[in-house]
N, C-alpha and C. Protein backbone atom coordinates (compact mmCIF):
# COMPACT_ATOMS: atom_id res chain seq x y z
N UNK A 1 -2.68 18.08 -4.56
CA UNK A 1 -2.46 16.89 -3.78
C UNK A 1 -1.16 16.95 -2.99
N UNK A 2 -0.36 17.85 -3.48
CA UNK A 2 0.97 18.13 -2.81
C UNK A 2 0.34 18.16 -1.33
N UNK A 3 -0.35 19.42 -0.87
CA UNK A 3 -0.91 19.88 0.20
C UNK A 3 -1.59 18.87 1.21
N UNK A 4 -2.20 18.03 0.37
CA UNK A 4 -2.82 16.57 1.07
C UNK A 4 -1.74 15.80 1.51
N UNK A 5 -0.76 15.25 0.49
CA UNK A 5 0.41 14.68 0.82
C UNK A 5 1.01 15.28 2.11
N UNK A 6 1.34 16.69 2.69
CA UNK A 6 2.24 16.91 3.51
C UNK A 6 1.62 16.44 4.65
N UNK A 7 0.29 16.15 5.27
CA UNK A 7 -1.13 16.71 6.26
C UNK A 7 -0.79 14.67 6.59
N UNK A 8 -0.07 13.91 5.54
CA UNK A 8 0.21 12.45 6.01
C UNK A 8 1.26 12.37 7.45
N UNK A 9 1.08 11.71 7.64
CA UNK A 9 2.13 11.08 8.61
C UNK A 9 3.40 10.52 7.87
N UNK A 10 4.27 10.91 8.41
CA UNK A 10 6.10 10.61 7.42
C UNK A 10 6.17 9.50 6.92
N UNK A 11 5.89 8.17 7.89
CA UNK A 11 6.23 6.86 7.92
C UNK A 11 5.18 6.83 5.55
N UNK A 12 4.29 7.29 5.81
CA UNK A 12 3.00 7.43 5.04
C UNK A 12 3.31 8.09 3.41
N UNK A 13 3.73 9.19 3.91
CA UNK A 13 4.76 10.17 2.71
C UNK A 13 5.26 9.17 2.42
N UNK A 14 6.19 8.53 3.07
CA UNK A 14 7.89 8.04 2.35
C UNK A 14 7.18 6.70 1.53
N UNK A 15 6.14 6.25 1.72
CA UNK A 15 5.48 5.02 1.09
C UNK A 15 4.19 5.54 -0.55
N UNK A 16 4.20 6.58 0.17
CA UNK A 16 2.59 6.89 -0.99
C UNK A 16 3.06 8.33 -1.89
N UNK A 17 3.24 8.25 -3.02
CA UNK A 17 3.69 9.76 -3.78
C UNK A 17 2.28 10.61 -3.71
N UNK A 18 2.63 12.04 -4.14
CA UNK A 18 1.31 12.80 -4.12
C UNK A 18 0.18 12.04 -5.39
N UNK A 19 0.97 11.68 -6.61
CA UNK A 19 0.60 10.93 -7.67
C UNK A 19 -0.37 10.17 -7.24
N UNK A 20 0.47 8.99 -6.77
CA UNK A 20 -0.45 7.90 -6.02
C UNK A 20 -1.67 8.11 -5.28
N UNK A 21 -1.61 9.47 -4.10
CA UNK A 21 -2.39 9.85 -3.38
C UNK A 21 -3.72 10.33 -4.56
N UNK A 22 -3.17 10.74 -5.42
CA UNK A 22 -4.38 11.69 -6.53
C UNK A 22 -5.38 10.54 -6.86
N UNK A 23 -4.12 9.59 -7.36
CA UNK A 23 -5.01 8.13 -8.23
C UNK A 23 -5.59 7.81 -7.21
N UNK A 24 -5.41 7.45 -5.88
CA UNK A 24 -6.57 6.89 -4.89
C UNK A 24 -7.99 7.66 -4.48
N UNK A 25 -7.74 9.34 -4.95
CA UNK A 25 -8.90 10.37 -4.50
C UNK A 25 -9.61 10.16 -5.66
N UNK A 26 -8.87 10.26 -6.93
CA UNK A 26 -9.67 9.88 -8.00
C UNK A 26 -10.60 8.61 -8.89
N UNK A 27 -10.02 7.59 -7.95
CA UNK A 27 -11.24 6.47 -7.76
C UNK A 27 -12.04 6.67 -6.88
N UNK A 28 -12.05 7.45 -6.31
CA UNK A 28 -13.22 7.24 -5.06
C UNK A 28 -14.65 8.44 -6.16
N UNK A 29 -15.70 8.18 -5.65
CA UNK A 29 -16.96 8.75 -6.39
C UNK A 29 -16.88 10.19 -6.18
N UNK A 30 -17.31 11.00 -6.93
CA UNK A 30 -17.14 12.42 -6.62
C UNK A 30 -18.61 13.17 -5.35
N UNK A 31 -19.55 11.90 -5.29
CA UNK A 31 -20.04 11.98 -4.54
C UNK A 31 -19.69 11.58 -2.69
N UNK A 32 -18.88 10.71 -2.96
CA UNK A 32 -18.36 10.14 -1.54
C UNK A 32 -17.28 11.36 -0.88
N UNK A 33 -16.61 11.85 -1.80
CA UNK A 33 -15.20 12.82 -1.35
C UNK A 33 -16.37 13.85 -0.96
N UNK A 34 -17.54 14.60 -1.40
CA UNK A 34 -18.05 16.02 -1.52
C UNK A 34 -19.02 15.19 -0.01
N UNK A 35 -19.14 14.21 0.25
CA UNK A 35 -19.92 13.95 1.88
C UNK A 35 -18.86 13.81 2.92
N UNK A 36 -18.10 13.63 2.65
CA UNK A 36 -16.93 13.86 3.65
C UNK A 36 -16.45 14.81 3.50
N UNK A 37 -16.44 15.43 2.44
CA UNK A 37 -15.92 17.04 3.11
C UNK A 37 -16.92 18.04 3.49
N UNK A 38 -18.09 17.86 3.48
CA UNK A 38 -18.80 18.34 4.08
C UNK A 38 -18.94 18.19 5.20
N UNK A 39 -19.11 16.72 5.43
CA UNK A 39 -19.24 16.28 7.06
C UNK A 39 -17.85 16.85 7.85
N UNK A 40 -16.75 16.89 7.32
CA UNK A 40 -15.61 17.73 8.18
C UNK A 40 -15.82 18.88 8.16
N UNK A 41 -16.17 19.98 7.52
CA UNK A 41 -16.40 21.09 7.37
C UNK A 41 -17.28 21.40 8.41
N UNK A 42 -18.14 20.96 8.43
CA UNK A 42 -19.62 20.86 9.67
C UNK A 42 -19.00 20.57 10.87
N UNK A 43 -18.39 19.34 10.63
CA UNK A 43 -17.87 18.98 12.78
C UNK A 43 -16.92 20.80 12.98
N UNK A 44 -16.26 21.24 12.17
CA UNK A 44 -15.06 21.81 12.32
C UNK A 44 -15.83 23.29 12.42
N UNK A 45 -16.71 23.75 11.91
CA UNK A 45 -18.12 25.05 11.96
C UNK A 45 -18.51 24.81 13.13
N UNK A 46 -19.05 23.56 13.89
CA UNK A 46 -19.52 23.19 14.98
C UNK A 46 -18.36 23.09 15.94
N UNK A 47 -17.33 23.55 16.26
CA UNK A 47 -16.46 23.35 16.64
C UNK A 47 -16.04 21.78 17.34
N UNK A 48 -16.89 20.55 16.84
CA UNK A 48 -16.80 19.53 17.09
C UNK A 48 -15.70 19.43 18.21
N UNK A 49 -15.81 18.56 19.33
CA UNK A 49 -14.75 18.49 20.67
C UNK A 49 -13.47 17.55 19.71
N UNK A 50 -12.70 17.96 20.61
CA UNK A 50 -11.46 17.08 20.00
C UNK A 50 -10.85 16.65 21.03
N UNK A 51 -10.79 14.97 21.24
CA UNK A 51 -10.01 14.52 22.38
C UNK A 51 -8.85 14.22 21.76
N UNK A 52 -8.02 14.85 22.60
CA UNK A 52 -6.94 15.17 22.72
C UNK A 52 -5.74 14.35 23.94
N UNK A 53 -4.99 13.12 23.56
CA UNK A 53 -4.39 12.78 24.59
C UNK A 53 -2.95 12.41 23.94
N UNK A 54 -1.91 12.85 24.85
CA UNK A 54 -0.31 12.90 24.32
C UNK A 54 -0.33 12.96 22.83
N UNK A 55 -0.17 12.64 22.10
CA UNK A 55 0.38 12.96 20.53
C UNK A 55 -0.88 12.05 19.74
N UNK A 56 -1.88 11.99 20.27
CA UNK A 56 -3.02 11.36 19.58
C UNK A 56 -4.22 12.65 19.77
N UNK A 57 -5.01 12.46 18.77
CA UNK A 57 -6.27 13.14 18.62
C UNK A 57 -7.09 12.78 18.05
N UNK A 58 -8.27 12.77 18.77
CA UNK A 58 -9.49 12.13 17.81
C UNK A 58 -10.93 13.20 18.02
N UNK A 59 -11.45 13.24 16.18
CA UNK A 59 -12.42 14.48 16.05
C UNK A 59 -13.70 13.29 15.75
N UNK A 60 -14.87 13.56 16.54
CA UNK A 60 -15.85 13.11 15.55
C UNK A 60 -16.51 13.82 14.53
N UNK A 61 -17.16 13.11 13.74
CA UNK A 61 -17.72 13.41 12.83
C UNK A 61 -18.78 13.12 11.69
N UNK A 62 -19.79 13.67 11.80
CA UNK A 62 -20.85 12.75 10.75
C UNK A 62 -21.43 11.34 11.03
N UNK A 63 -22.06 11.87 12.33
CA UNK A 63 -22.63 10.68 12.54
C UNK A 63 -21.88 9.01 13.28
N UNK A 64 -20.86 9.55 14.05
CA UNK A 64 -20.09 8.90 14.84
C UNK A 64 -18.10 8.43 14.28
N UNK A 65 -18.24 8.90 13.12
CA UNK A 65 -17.27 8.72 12.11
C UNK A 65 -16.19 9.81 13.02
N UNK A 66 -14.61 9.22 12.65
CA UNK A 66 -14.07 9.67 13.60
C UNK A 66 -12.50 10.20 12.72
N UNK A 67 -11.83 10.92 13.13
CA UNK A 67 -10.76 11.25 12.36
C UNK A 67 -9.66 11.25 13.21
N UNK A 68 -8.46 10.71 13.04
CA UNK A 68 -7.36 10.36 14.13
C UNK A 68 -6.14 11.28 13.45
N UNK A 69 -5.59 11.88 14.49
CA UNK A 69 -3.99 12.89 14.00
C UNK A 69 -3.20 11.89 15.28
N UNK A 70 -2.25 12.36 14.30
CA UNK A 70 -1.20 11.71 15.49
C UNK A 70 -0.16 13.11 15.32
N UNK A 71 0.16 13.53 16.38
CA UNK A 71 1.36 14.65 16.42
C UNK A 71 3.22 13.99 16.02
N UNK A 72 3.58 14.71 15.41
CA UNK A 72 4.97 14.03 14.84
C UNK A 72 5.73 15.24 14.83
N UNK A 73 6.97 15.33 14.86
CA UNK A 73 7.85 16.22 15.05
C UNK A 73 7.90 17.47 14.15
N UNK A 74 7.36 17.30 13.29
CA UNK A 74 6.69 18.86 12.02
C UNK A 74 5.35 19.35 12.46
N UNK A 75 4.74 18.38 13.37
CA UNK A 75 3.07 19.20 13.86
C UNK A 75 1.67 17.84 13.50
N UNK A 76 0.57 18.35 13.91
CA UNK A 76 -0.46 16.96 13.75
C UNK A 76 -0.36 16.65 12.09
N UNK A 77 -0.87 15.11 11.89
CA UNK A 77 -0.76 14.70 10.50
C UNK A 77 -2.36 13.56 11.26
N UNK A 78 -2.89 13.95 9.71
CA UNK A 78 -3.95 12.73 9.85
C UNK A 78 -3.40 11.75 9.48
N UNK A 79 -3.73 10.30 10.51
CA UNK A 79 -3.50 9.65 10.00
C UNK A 79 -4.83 8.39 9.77
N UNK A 80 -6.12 9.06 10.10
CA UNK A 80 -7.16 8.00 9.39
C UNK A 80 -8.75 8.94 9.56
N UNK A 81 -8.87 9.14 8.52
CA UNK A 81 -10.23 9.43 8.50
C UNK A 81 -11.35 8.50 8.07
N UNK A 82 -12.29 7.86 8.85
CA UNK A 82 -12.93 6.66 8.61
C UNK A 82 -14.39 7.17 7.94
């Protein structure tokens, strides 16, 4: 979760520990996490388009579902995968 933790946006880090981050992956169903990572895996195989404008980015995915980076001074960080 370390690795998940860094991929946040700073403002995000400085509020949520990797801990915290674990306890929130680990309520979620082990079925819900394994369809979203599939469905990213697939847009990202498919080289899914990525719009791309100043320090924003948005990937679709799975059926209109969309994933937002925002670029920050260390490099892109997700900051919402819906």
């Amino acid at each position: 979760f370390d690795v998940l933790h860094s991929l946040l946006p700073k403002a995000e880090r400085e509020r949520v520990s990797p801990a915290e981050l674990r306890e929130h992956w680990n309520n979620l169903t082990r079925d819900r996490v394994e369809r979203l990572v599939h469905a990213l895996r697939s847009a990202l195989r498919e080289q899914a388009p990525i719009d791309e404008k100043e320090d924003i980015a948005l990937m679709e995915y799975g059926g209109g579902r969309r994933a937002k980076l925002i670029r920050e001074e260390e490099g892109w960080c997700i900051e919402s995968i819906e």
